[in-house]
Protein backbone atom coordinates (compact mmCIF):
# COMPACT_ATOMS: atom_id res chain seq x y z
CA UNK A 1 -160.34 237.47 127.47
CA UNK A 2 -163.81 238.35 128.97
CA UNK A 3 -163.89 239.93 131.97
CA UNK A 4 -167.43 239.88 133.63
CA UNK A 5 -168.00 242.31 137.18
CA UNK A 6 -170.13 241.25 139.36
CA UNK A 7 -172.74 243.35 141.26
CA UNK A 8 -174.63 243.78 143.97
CA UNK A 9 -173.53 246.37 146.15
CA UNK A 10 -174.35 249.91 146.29
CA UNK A 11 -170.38 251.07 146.84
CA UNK A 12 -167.18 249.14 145.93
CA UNK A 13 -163.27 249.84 147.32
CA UNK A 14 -164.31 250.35 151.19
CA UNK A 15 -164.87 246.30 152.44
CA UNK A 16 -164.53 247.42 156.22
CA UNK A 17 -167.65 249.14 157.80
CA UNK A 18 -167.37 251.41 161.38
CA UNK A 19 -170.55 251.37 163.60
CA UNK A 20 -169.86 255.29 165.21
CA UNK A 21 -170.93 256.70 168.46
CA UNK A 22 -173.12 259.50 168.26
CA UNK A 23 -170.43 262.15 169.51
CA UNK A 24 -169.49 265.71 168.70
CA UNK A 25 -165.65 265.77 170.28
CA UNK A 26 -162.86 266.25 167.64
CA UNK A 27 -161.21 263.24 166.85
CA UNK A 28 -157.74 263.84 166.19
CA UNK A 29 -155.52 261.44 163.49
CA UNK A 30 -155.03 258.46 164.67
CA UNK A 31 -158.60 258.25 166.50
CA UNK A 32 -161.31 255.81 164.39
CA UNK A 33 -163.47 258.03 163.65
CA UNK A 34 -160.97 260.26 161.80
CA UNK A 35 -161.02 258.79 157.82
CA UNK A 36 -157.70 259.92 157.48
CA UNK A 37 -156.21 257.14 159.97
CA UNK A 38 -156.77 254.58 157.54
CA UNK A 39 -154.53 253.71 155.00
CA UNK A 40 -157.63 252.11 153.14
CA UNK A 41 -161.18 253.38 152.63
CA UNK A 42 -163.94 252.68 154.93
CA UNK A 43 -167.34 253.00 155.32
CA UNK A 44 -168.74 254.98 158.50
CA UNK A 45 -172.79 254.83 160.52
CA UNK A 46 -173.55 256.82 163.27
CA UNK A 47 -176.26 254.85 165.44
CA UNK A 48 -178.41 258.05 166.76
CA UNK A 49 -178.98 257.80 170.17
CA UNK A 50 -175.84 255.93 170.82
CA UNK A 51 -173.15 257.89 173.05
CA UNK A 52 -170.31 257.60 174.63
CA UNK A 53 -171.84 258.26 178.20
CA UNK A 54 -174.58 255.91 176.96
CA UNK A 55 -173.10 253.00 175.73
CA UNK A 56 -169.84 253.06 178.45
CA UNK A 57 -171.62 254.24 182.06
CA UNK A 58 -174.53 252.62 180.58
CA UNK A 59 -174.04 249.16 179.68
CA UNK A 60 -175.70 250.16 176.02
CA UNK A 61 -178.66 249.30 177.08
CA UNK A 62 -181.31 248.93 174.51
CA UNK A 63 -179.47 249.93 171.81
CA UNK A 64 -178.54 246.27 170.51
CA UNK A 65 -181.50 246.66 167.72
CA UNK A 66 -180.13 250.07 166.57
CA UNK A 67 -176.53 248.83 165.99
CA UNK A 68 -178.23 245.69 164.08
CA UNK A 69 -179.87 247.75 161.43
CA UNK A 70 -176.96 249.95 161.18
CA UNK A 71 -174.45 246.95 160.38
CA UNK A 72 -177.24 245.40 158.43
CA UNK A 73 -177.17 248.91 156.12
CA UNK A 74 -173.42 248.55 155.91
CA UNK A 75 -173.10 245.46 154.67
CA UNK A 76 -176.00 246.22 152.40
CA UNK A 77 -173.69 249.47 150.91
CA UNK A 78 -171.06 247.07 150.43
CA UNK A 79 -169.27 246.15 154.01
CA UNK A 80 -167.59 242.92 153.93
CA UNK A 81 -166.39 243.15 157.77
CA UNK A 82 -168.13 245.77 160.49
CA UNK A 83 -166.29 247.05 163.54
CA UNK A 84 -167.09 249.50 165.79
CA UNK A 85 -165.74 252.71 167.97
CA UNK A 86 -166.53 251.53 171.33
CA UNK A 87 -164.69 248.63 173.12
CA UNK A 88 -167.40 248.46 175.22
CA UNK A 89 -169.50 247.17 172.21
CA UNK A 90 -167.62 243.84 173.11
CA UNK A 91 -171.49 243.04 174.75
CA UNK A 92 -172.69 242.66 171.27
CA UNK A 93 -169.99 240.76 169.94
CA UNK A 94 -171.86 237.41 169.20
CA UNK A 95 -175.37 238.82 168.16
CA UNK A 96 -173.39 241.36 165.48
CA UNK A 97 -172.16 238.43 164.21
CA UNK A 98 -175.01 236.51 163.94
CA UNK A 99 -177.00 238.75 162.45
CA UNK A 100 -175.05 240.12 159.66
CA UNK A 101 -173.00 237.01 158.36
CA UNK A 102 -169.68 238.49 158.42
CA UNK A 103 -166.67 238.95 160.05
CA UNK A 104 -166.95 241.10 162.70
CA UNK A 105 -164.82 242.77 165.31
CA UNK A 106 -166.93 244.99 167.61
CA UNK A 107 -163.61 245.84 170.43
CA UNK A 108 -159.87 245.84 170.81
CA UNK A 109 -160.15 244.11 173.67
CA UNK A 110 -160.32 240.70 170.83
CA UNK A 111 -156.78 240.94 171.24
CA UNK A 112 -155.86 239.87 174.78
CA UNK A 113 -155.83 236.44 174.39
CA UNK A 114 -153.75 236.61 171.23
CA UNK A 115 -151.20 239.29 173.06
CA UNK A 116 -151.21 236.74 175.77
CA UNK A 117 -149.98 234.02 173.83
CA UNK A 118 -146.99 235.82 172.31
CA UNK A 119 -146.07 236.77 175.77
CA UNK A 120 -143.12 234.67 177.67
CA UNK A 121 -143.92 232.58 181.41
CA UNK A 122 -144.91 235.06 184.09
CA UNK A 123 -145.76 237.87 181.93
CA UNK A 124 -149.76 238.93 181.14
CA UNK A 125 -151.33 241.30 179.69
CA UNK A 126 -152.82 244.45 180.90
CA UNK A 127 -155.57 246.93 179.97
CA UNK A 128 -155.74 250.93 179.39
CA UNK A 129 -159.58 251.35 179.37
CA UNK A 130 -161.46 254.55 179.35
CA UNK A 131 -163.81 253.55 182.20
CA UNK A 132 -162.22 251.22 184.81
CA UNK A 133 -165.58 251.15 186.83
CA UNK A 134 -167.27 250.71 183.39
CA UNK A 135 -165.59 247.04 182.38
CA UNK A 136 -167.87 244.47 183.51
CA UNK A 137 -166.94 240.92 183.59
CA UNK A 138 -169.64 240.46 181.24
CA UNK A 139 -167.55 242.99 178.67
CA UNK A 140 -164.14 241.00 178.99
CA UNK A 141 -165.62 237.69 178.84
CA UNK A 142 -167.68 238.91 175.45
CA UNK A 143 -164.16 239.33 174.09
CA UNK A 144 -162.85 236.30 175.23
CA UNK A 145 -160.93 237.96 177.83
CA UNK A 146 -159.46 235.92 180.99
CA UNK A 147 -161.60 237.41 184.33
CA UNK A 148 -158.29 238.36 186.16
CA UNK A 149 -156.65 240.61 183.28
CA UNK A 150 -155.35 243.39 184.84
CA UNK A 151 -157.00 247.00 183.87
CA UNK A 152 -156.92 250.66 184.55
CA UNK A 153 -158.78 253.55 183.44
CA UNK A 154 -158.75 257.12 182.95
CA UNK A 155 -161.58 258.21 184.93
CA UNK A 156 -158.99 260.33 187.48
CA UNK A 157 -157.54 262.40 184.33
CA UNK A 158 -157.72 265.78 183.68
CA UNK A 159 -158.76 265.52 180.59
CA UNK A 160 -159.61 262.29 178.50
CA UNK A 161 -162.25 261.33 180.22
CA UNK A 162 -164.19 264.26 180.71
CA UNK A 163 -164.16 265.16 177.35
CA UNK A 164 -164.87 261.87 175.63
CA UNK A 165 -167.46 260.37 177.98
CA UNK A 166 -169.10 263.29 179.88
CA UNK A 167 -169.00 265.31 177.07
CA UNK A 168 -168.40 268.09 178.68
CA UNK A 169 -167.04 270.08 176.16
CA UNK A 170 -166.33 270.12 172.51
CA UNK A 171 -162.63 270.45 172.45
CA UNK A 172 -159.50 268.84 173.61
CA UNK A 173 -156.19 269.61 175.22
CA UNK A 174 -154.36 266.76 173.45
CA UNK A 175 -151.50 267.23 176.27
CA UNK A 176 -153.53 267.29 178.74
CA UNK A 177 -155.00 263.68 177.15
CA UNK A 178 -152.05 261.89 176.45
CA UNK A 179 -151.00 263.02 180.00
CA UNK A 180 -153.88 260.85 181.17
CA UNK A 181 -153.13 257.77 178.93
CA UNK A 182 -149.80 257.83 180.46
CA UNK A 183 -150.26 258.12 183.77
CA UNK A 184 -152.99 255.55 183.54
CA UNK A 185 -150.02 253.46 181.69
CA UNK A 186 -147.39 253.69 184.37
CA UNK A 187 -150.18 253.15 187.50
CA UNK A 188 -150.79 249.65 185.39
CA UNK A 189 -147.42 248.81 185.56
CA UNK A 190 -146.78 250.09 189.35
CA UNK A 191 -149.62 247.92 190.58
CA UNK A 192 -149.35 244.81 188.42
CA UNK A 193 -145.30 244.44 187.48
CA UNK A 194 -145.38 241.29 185.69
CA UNK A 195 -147.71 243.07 182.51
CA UNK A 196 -145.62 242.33 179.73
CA UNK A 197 -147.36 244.06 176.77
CA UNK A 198 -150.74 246.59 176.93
CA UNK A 199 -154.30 246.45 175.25
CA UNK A 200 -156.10 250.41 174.67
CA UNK A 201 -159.49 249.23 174.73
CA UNK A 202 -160.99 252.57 173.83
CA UNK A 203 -160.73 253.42 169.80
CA UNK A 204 -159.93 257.25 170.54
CA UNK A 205 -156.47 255.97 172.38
CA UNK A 206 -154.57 254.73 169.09
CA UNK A 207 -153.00 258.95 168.69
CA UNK A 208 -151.18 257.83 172.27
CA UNK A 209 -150.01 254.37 171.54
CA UNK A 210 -146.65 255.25 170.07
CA UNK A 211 -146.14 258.02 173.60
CA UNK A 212 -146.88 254.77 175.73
CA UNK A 213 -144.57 252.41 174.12
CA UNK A 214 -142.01 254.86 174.29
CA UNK A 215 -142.95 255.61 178.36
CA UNK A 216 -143.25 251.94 179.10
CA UNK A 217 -141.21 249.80 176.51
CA UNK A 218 -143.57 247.27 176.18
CA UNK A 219 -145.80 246.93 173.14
CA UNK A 220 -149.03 248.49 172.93
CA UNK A 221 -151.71 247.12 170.66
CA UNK A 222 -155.33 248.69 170.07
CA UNK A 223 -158.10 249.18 167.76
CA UNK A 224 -155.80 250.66 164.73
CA UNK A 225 -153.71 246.94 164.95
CA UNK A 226 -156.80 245.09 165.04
CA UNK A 227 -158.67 246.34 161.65
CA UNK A 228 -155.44 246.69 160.10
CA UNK A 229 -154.83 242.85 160.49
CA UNK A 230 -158.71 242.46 159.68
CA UNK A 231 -158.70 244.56 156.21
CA UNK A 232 -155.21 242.58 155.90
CA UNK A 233 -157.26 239.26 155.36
CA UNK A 234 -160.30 241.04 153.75
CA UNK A 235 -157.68 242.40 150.53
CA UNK A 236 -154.32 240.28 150.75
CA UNK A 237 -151.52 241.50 149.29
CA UNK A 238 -151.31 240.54 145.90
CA UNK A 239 -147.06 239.07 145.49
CA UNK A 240 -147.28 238.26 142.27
CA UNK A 241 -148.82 235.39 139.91
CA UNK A 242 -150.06 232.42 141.41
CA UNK A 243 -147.77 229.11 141.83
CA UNK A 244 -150.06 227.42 139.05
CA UNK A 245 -149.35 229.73 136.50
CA UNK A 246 -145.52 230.20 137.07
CA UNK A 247 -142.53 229.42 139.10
CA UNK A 248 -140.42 231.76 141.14
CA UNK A 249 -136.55 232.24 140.24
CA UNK A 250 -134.88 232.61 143.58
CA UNK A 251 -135.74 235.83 145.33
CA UNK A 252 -135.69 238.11 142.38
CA UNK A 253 -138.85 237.64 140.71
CA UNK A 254 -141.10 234.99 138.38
CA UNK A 255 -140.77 232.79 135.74
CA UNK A 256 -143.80 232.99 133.43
């Protein structure tokens, strides 16, 4: 049988393409912009100019024309989806989208309505976010988020914070962090009760995730269950042949 490959990209194998702040603190597993968090291969940009105090305190403003080219070059490298490692990027949401032609999925904060549907009568969903004073309505309603979701941040921490948006040093204490993520956590739950399952809405809070569903007992869902459900529809797991080429015997297998 011939088999004919078809061109047209510059890389093959990594579909999923990460738009990167321009940031120098480490970023432990778990956190996006470690490669090693992915089960699957992806394709990473760094937008110059763009950082964390930049894009979050700042709005990002004028810096939507920098993160067009750079999806623009991902998909051109062979991207088939773009995200990115700022929830705050929710702002450019719709004009990502537009201009690149693919799916795209710029914050976790996509996920609150979904979460909210699962959730049972008198239970909503509530926010971890890096910067609390930082989340406009503007960045919720990008996402699709109600106005009157429920959020905290982590701009009183000791650590998480300061490191990852003031850049105010290189390094980490990573107990000092999820210390923050916590106690952000359980003042969310103090001050609104009826939250029934959380949204991180920064990409560097995925390492705490399982610590916070352990703390809190409710689910926790961020960046890391996002793209994994996105590169889930880009490359679907393959089961076996398809129904018009055989027939499946029970449970156990197929019928060719």
């Amino acid at each position: 049988m011939q088999v004919i490959a078809k061109g047209g990209k510059a890389l093959y194998g990594a579909p999923l393409g990460i738009l990167m702040l321009e940031a120098r603190f480490p970023r432990i597993p778990g956190d996006m912009g470690n490669a090693a968090t992915w089960p699957f291969p992806v394709l990473y940009r760094v937008v110059k100019g763009a950082t964390p105090e930049r894009v979050v305190l700042d709005g990002a403003a004028g810096l939507l024309d920098d993160f067009l080219a750079a999806a623009t070059e991902l998909v051109a490298l062979g991207a088939e989806a773009i995200t990115t490692n700022c929830g705050f990027l929710s702002l450019f949401q719709a004009e990502l989208a537009a201009h690149v032609r693919v799916p795209v999925a710029t914050s976790a904060l996509i996920q609150v309505p979904w979460v909210q549907a699962l959730l049972p009568p008198g239970q909503r969903v509530g926010i971890i976010t890096v910067s609390a004073g930082s989340l406009t309505p503007r960045h919720l309603a990008a996402a699709g988020v109600a106005a009157d979701t429920p959020f905290v941040g982590t701009e009183g921490g000791r650590e998480f914070f300061r490191v990852l948006i003031r850049g105010e040093k290189q390094d980490m204490d990573v107990a000092l962090a999820a210390a923050d993520i916590l106690d952000a956590g359980r003042a969310l739950l103090s001050r609104h009760p009826d939250v029934g399952a959380i949204v991180l809405e920064c990409t560097n809070m995925p390492p705490y995730a399982f610590a916070l569903r352990e703390a809190l007992g409710l689910p926790v869902y961020d960046i890391y269950s996002l793209i994994t459900w996105l590169h889930a529809g880009l490359r679907p797991r393959e089961f076996g042949p398809p129904a018009d080429r055989a027939t499946c015997i029970g449970s156990g297998g197929w019928n060719r």
